[in-house]
Protein backbone atom coordinates (compact mmCIF):
# COMPACT_ATOMS: atom_id res chain seq x y z
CA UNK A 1 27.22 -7.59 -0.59
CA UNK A 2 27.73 -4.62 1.96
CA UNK A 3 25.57 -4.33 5.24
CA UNK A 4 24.22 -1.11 6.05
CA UNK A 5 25.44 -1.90 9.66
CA UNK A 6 28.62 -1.14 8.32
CA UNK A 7 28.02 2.75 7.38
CA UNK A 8 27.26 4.49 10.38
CA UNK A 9 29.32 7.81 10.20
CA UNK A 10 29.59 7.57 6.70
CA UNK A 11 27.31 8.62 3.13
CA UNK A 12 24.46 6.60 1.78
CA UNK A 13 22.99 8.41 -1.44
CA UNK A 14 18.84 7.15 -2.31
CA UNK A 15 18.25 7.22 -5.72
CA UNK A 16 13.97 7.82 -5.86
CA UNK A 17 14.02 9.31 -2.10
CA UNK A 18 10.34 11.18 -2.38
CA UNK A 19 8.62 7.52 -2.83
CA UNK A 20 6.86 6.47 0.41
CA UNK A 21 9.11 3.61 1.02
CA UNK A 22 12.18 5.44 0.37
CA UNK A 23 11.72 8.71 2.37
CA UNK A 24 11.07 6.04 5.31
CA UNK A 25 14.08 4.39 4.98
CA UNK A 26 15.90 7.78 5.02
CA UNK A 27 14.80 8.51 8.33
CA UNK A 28 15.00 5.27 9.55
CA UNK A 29 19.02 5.31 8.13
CA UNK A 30 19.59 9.26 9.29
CA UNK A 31 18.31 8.23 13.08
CA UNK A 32 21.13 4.89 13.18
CA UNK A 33 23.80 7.65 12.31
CA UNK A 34 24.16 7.08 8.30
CA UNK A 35 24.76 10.31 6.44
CA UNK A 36 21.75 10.55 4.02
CA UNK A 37 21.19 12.47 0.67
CA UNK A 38 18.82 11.49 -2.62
CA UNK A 39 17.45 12.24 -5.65
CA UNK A 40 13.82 12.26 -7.13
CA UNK A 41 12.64 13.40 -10.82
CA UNK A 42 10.12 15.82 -9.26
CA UNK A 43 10.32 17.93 -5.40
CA UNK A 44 7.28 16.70 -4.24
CA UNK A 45 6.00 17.33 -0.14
CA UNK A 46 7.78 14.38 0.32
CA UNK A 47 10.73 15.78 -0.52
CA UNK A 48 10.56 19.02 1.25
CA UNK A 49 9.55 17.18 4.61
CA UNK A 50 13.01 15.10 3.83
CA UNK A 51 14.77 18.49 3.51
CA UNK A 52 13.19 19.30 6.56
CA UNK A 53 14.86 17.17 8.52
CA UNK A 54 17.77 18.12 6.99
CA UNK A 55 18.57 15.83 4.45
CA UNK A 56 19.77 17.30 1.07
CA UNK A 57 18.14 16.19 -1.65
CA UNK A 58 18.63 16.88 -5.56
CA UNK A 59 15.46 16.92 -7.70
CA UNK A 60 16.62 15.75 -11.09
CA UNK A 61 18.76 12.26 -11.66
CA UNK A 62 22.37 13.52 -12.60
CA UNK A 63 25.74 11.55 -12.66
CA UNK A 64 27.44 14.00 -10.07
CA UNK A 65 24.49 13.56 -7.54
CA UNK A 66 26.67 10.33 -6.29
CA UNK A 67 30.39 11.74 -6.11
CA UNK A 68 31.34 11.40 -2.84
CA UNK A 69 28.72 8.67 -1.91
CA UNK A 70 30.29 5.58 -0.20
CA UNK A 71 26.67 3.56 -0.84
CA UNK A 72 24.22 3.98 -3.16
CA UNK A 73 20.56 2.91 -2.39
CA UNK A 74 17.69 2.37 -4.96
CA UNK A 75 14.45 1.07 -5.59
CA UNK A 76 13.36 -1.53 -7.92
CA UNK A 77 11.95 1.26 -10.41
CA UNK A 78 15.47 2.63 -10.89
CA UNK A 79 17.31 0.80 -13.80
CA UNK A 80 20.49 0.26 -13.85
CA UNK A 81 20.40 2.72 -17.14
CA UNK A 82 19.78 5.44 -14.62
CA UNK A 83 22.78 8.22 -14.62
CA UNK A 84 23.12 8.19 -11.02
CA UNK A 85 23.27 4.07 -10.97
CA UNK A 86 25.38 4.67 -14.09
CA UNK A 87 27.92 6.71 -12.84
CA UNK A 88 28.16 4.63 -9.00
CA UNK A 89 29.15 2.01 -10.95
CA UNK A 90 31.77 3.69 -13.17
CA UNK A 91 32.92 4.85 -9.60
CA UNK A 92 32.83 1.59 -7.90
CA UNK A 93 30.63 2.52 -5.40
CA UNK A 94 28.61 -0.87 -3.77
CA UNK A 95 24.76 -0.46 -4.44
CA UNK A 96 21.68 -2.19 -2.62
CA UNK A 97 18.44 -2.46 -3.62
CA UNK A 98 15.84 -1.13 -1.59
CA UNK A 99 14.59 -4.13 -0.40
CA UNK A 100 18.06 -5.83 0.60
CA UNK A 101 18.28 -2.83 2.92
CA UNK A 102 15.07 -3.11 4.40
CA UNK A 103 15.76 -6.88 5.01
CA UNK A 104 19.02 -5.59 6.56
CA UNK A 105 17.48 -3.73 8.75
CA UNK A 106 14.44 -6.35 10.05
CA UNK A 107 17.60 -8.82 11.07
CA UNK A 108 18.05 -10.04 14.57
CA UNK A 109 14.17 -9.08 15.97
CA UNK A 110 12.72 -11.64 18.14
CA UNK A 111 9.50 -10.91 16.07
CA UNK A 112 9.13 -9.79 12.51
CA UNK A 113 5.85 -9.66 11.38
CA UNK A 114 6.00 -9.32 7.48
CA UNK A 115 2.39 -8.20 5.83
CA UNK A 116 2.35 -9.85 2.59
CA UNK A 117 -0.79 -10.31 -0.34
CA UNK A 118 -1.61 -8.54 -3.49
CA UNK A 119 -3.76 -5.87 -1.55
CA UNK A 120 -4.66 -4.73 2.28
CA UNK A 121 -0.65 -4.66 2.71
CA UNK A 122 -0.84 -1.35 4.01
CA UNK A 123 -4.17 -1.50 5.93
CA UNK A 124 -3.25 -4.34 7.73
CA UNK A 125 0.48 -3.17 8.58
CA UNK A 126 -1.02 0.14 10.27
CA UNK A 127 -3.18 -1.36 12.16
CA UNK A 128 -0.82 -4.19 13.50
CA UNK A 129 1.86 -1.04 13.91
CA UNK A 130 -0.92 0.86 15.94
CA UNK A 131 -2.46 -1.64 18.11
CA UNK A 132 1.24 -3.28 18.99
CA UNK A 133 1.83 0.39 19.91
CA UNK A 134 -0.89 0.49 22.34
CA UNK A 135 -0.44 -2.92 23.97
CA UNK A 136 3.19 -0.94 24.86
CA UNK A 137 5.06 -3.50 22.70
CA UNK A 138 7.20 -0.27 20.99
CA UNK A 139 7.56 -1.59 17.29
CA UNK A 140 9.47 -0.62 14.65
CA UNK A 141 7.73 0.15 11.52
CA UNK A 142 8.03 0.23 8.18
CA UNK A 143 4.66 0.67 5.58
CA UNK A 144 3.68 1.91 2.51
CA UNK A 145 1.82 4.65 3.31
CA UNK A 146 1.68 7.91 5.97
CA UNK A 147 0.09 7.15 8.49
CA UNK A 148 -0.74 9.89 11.14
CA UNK A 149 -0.63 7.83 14.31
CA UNK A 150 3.11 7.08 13.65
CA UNK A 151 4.03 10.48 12.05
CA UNK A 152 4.62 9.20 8.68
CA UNK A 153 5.70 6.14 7.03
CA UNK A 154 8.52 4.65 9.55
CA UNK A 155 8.90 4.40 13.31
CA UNK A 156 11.91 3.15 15.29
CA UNK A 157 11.36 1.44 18.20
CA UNK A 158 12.72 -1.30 20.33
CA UNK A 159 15.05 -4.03 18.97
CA UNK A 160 12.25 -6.84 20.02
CA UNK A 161 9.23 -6.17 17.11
CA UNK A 162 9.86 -5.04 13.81
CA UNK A 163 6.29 -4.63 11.76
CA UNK A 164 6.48 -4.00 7.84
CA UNK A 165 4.79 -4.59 4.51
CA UNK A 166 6.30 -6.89 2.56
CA UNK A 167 5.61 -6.63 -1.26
CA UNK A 168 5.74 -9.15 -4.13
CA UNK A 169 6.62 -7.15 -6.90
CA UNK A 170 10.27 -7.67 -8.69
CA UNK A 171 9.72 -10.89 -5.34
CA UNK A 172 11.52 -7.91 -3.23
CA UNK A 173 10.10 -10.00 -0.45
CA UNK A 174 12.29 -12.46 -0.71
CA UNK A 175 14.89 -10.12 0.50
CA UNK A 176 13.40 -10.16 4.11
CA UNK A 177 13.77 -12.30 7.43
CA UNK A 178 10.40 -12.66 8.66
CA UNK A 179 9.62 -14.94 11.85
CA UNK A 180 5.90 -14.08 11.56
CA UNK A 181 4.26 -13.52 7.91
CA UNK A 182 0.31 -12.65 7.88
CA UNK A 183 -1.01 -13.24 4.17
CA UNK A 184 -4.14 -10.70 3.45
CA UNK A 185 -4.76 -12.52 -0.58
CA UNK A 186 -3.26 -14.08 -3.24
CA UNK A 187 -4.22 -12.75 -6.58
CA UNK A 188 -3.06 -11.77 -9.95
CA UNK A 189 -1.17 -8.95 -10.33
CA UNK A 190 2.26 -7.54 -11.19
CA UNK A 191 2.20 -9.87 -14.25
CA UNK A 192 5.17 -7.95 -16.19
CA UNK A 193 7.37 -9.59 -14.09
CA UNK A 194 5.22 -12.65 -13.04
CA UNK A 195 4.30 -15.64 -15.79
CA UNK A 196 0.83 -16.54 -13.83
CA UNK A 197 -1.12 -17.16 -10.67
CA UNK A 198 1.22 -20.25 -10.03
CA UNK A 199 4.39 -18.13 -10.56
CA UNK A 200 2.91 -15.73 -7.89
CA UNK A 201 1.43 -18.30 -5.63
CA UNK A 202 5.49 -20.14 -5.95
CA UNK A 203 7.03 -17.13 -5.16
CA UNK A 204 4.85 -16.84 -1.67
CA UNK A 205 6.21 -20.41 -0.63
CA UNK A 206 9.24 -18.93 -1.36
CA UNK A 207 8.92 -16.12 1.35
CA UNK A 208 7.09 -18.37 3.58
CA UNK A 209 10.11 -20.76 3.47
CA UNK A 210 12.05 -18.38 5.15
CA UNK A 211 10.52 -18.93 8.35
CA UNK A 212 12.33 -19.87 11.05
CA UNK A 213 11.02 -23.47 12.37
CA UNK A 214 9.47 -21.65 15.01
CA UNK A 215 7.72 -18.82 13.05
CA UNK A 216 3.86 -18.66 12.37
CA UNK A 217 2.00 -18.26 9.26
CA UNK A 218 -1.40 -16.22 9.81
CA UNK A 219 -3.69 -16.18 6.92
CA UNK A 220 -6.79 -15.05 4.72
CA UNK A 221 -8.67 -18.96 5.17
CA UNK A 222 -11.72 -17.89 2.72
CA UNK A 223 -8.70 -17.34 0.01
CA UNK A 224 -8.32 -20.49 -2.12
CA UNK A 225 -4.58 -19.63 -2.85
CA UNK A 226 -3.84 -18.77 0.20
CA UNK A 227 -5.47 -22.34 1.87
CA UNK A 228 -3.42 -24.09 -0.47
CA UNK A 229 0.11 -22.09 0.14
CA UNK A 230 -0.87 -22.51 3.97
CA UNK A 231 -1.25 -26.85 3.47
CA UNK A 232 2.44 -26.35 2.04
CA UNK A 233 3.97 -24.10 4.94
CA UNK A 234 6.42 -26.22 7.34
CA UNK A 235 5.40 -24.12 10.09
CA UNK A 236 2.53 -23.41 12.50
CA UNK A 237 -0.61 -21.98 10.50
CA UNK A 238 -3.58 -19.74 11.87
CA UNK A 239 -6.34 -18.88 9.84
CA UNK A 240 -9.01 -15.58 10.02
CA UNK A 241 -12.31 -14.67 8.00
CA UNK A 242 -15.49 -15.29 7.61
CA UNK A 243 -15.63 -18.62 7.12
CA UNK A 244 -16.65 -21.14 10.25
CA UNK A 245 -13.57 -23.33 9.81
CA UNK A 246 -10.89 -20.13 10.38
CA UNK A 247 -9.77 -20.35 13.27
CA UNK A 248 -9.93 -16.30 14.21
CA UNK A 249 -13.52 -15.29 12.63
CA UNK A 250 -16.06 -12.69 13.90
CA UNK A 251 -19.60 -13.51 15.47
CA UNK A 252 -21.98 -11.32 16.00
CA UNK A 253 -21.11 -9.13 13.11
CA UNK A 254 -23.60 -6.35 12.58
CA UNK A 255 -23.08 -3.00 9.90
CA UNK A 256 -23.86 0.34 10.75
CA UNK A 257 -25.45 3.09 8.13
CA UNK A 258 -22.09 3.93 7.00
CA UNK A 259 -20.41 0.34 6.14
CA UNK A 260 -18.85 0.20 9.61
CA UNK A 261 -18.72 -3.13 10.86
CA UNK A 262 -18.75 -4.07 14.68
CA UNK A 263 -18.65 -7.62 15.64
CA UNK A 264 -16.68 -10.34 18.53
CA UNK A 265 -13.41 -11.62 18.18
CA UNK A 266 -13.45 -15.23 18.60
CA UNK A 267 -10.52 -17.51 18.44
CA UNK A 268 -11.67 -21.44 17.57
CA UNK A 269 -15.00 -20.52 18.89
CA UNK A 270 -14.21 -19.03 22.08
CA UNK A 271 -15.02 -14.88 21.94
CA UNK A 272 -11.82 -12.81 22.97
CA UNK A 273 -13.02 -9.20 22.67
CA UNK A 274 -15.74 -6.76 20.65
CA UNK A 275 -14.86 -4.50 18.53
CA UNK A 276 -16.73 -1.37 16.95
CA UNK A 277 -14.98 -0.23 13.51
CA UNK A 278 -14.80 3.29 12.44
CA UNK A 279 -13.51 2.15 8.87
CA UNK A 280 -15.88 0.93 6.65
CA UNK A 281 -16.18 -1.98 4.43
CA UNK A 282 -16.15 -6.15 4.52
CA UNK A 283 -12.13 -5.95 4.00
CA UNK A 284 -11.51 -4.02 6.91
CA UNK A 285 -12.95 -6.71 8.91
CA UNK A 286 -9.97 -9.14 7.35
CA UNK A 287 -7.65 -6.26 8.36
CA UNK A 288 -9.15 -6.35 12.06
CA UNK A 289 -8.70 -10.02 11.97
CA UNK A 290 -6.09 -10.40 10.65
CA UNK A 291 -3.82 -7.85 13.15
CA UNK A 292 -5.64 -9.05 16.30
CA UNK A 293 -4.36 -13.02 15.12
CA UNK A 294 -0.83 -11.02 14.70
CA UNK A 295 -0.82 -9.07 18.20
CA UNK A 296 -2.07 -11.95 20.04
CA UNK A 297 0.28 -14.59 18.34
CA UNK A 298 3.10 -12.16 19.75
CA UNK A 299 1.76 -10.85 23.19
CA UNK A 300 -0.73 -8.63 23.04
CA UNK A 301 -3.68 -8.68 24.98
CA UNK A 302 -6.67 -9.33 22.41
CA UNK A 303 -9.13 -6.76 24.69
CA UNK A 304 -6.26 -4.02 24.52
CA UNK A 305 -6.32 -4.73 20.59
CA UNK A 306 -9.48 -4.64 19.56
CA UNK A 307 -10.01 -1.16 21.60
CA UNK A 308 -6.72 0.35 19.49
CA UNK A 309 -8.79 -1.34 16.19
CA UNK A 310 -11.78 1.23 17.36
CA UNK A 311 -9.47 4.45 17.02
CA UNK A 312 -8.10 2.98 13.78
CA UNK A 313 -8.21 5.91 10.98
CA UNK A 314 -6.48 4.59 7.73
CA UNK A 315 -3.49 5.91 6.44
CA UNK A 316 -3.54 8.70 3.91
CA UNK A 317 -4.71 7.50 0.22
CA UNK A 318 -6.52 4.69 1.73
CA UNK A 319 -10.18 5.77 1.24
CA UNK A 320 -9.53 9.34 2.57
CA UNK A 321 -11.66 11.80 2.67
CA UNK A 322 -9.81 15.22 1.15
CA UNK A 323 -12.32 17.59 1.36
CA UNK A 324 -15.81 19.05 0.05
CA UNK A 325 -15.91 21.47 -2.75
CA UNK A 326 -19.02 22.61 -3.94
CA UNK A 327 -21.68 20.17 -1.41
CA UNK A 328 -19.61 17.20 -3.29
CA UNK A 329 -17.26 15.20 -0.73
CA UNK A 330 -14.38 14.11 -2.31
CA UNK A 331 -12.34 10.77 -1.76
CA UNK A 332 -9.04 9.21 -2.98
CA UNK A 333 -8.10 5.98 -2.70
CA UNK A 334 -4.50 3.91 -3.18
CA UNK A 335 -6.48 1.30 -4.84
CA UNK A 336 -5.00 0.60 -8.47
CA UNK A 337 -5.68 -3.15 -9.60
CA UNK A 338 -9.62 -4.08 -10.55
CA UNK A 339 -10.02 -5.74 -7.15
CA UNK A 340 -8.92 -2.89 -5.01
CA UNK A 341 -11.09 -0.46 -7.08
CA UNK A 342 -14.09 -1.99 -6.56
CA UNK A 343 -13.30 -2.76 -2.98
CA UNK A 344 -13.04 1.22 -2.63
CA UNK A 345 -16.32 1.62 -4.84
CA UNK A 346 -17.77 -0.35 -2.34
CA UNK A 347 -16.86 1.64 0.45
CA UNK A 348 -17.87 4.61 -1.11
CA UNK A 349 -21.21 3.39 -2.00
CA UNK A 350 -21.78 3.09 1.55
CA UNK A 351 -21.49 6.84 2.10
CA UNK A 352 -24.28 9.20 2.15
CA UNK A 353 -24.40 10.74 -1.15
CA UNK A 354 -26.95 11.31 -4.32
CA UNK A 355 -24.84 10.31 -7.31
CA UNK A 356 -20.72 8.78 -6.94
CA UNK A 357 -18.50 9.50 -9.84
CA UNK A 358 -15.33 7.60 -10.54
CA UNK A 359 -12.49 8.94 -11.57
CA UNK A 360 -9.87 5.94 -12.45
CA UNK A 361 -6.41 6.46 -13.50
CA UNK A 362 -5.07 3.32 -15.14
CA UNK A 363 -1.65 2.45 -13.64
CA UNK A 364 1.15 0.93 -15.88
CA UNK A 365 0.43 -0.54 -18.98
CA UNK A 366 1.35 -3.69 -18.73
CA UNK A 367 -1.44 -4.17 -15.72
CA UNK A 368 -3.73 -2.76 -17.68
CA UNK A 369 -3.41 -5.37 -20.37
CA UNK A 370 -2.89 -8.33 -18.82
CA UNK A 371 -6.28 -7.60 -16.28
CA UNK A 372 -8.13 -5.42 -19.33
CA UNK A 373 -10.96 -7.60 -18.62
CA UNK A 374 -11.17 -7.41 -15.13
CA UNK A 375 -11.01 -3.54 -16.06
CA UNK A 376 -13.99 -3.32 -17.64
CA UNK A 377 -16.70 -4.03 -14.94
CA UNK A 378 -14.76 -2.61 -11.92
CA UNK A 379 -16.62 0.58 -11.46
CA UNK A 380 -20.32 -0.83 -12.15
CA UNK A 381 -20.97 0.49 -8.87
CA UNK A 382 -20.63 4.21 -10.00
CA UNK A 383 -23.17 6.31 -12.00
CA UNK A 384 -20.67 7.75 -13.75
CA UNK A 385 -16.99 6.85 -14.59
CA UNK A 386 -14.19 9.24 -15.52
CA UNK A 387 -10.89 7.40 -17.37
CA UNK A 388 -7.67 9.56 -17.14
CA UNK A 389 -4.68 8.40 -19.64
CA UNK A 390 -2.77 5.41 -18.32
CA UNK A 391 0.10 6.46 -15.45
CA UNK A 392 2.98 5.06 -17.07
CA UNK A 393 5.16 4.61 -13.36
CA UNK A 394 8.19 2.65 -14.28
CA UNK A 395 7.42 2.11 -17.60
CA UNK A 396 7.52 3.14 -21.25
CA UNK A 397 4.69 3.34 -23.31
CA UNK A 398 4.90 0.30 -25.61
CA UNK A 399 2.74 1.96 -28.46
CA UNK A 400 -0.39 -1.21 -28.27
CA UNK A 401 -2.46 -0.06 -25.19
CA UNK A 402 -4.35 3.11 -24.40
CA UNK A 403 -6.97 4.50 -21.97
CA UNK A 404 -9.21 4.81 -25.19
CA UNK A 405 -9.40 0.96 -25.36
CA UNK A 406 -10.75 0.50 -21.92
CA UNK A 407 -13.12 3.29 -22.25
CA UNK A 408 -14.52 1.81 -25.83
CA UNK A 409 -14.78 -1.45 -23.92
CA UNK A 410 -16.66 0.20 -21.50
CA UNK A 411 -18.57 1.38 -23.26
CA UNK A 412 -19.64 -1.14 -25.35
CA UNK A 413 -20.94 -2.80 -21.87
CA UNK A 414 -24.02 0.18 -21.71
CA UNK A 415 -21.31 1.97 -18.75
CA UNK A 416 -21.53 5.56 -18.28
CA UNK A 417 -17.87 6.00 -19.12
CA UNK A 418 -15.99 9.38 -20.50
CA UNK A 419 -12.40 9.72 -21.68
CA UNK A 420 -10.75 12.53 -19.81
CA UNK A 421 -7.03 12.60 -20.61
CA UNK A 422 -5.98 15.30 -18.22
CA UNK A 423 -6.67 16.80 -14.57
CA UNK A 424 -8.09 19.19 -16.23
CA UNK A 425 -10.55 17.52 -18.25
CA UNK A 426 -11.42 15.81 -15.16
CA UNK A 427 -12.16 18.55 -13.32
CA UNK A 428 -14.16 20.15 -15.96
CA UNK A 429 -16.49 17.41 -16.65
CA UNK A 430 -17.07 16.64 -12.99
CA UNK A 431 -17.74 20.44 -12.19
CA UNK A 432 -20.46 20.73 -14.88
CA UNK A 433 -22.08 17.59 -13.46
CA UNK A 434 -22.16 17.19 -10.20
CA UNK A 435 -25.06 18.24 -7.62
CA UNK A 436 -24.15 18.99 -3.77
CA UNK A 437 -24.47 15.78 -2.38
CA UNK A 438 -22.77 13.51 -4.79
CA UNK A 439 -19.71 11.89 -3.99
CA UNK A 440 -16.50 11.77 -6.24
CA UNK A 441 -13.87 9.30 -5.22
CA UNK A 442 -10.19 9.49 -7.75
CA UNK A 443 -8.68 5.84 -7.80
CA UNK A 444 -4.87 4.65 -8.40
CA UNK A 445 -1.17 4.74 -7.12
CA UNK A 446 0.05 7.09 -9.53
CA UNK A 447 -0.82 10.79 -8.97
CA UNK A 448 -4.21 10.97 -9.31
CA UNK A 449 -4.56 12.26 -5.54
CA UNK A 450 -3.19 15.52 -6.76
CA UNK A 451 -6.42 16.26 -8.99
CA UNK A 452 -8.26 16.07 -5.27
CA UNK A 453 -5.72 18.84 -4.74
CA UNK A 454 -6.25 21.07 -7.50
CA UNK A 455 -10.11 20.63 -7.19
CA UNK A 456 -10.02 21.65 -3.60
CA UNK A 457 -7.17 25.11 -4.75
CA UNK A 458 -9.84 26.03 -7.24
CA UNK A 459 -12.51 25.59 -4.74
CA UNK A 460 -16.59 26.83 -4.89
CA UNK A 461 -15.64 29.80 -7.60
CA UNK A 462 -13.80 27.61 -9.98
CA UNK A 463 -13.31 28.99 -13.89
CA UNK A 464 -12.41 26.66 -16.96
């Protein structure tokens, strides 16, 4: 297996370089002296910013993108089938996976905290990042997501913290060398590659086995699965929520008009700090928890962390606020499995506004039929729900599931539900319905931020 230690000076070629992850890693490699170049199937801002910084980067996947390469880097969407992959192995160029390089890179810090569940990954991490930031700890980070206060999606800081998001799909976690892991959930999800909840819920033992004897587990204690992975850890445990028996919970915990929670930090009874959010919503308060049990467990002083958790803004795609066309604010959010959706929903219905359409792109096929059910009653909370067709990511359309079905399904529950296929049916339908004052908010991982876009380009004088 090659170390990326070992090409400094020399050329490592990223297949998929315009995902979030990936274009992170590129600067992370191009600042430790690798020579960096990539491909992505579509130039995307991503891209350009990599360009930018003067990486090249090929948009298209073609055999002769690798020539010359003396490592090839790709992410777990990238098949072997892929030209590029293809051809580095006619070539006998070594390839790493993207999350063998990211474990690479979290080796030898004293601490590596390692933000793992099925959702609040990214959340969490930029808060931890931001607040470990302003206790003057000088982390490097690695998340999902840009996030503003760290000028993207990577930082590089000091060879003592290393703060990232860890992710269960394709059990890419299990790649990493955590010495501190902070569990947000356990749920379903990613079931094309999982059997089951208890084929999830093994492969989290599995990461939290790699602790070091002296590493901590910090976790969600109102989450059944996560109780019961925490009674199996070999290491030190600390629990946060709501809950009286966690051991990090908040008291005192009162909402504002807008879903904002403020509340005290206290550990085992004893109150550490306040805290006044400026994110909204119930889960955000797990977040909160959640980093100040990480920060503290590594140095931080809980009063310095709960004033960085009052500045807290979350990271782009993570109930964002795009713009207002028309008197109608419009949101995106990340959110793409039923739980995350109505999470958002919930947030949004917090907001100031007359009437809140959903627009949800289904993401992958295979999610949407294994959790079709848990589909259906997602967005209750809207007045009216928009269905795109299914974002097919890394996969291929296996001919037995459509965005019809759900929408039929919906339907047949009394929703107000309406099939539109394209951006552009989207945009028509919400543009001859909404009022000034209502409140749109687009839903999913694929690219349903980019109808925000286009709505905002057309503007207040739109034409079909």
């Amino acid at each position: 297996m090659p170390h990326i230690k070992d090409y400094k000076g020399k050329r490592a070629h990223m297949i998929g370089i315009g995902g979030s992850s990936m274009s992170g890693l590129a600067g992370m490699l191009q600042k430790a002296g690798v020579i960096v170049t990539g491909s992505d199937g579509t130039a995307s801002y991503m891209t350009k910013m990599l360009e930018n910084q003067g990486i090249e980067v090929h948009i298209g996947h073609h055999a002769e993108n690798v020539h010359g390469a003396d490592l090839v880097i790709y992410s777990a969407a990238i098949s072997a089938e892929n030209p590029e992959r293809a051809e580095a192995a006619k070539l006998g160029i070594p390839q790493m996976e993207r999350a063998t390089l990211l474990g690479q890179l979290m080796e030898g810090y004293r601490h590596a905290i390692n933000v793992c569940g099925t959702h609040g990954k990214t959340s969490t991490t930029s808060m931890i990042a931001e607040a470990l930031l302003d206790a003057g700890l000088d982390p490097t980070v690695h998340i999902g997501g840009q996030l503003d206060y760290i000028g993207g999606s990577t930082r590089v800081g000091s060879h003592e913290t290393f703060v990232v998001e860890a992710c269960e799909f394709n059990a890419s976690f299990l790649q990493f060398h955590p010495t501190v892991a902070v569990v947000t959930n356990i749920e379903e999800d990613h079931l094309d590659f999982y059997k089951d909840l208890d084929d999830i819920c093994h492969a989290f033992d599995r990461f939290f086995a790699l602790l070091p004897e002296d590493g901590v587990c910090i976790g969600n204690g109102d989450d059944p699965c996560v109780v019961r992975a925490l009674e199996r850890c070999k290491v030190r445990t600390i629990t946060y929520g709501m809950g009286a028996r966690n051991q990090w919970q908040p008291l005192n915990l009162i909402c504002d008009e807008t879903g904002c929670a403020g509340f005290d930090f206290a550990f085992e009874g004893e109150i550490k700090a306040h805290v006044q959010l400026h994110v909204p919503g119930e889960f955000n308060v797990m977040h909160a928890l959640a980093t100040m049990a990480a920060c503290v467990h590594v140095g931080a002083d809980a009063a310095v962390v709960a004033k960085s958790l009052e500045g807290f803004a979350a990271p782009h795609r993570r109930f964002e606020l795009t713009g207002t066309v028309c008197g109608v604010r419009l949101y995106t959010d990340y959110g793409h499995n039923p739980a995350e959706m109505h999470s958002a929903l919930e947030n949004a219905a917090h907001q100031p506004h007359k009437r809140l359409f959903a627009v949800m792109q289904p993401h992958t096929y295979s999610r949407v039929k294994t959790l079709f059910k848990d589909y259906i009653h997602c967005c209750d909370l809207a007045d009216e729900i928009l269905i795109t067709d299914i974002f097919a990511a890394r996969e291929k359309d296996p001919g037995d599931i459509h965005a019809t079905m759900l929408v039929d399904a919906m339907k047949a529950e009394g929703l107000p539900v309406h099939y539109t296929p394209t951006f552009n049916d989207a945009e028509k339908y919400l543009r001859e319905h909404w009022q000034p004052g209502d409140l749109v908010i687009t839903m999913s991982c694929g690219d349903i931020h980019l109808l925000n876009a286009q709505i905002q380009q057309h503007g207040d004088n739109y034409k079909a």
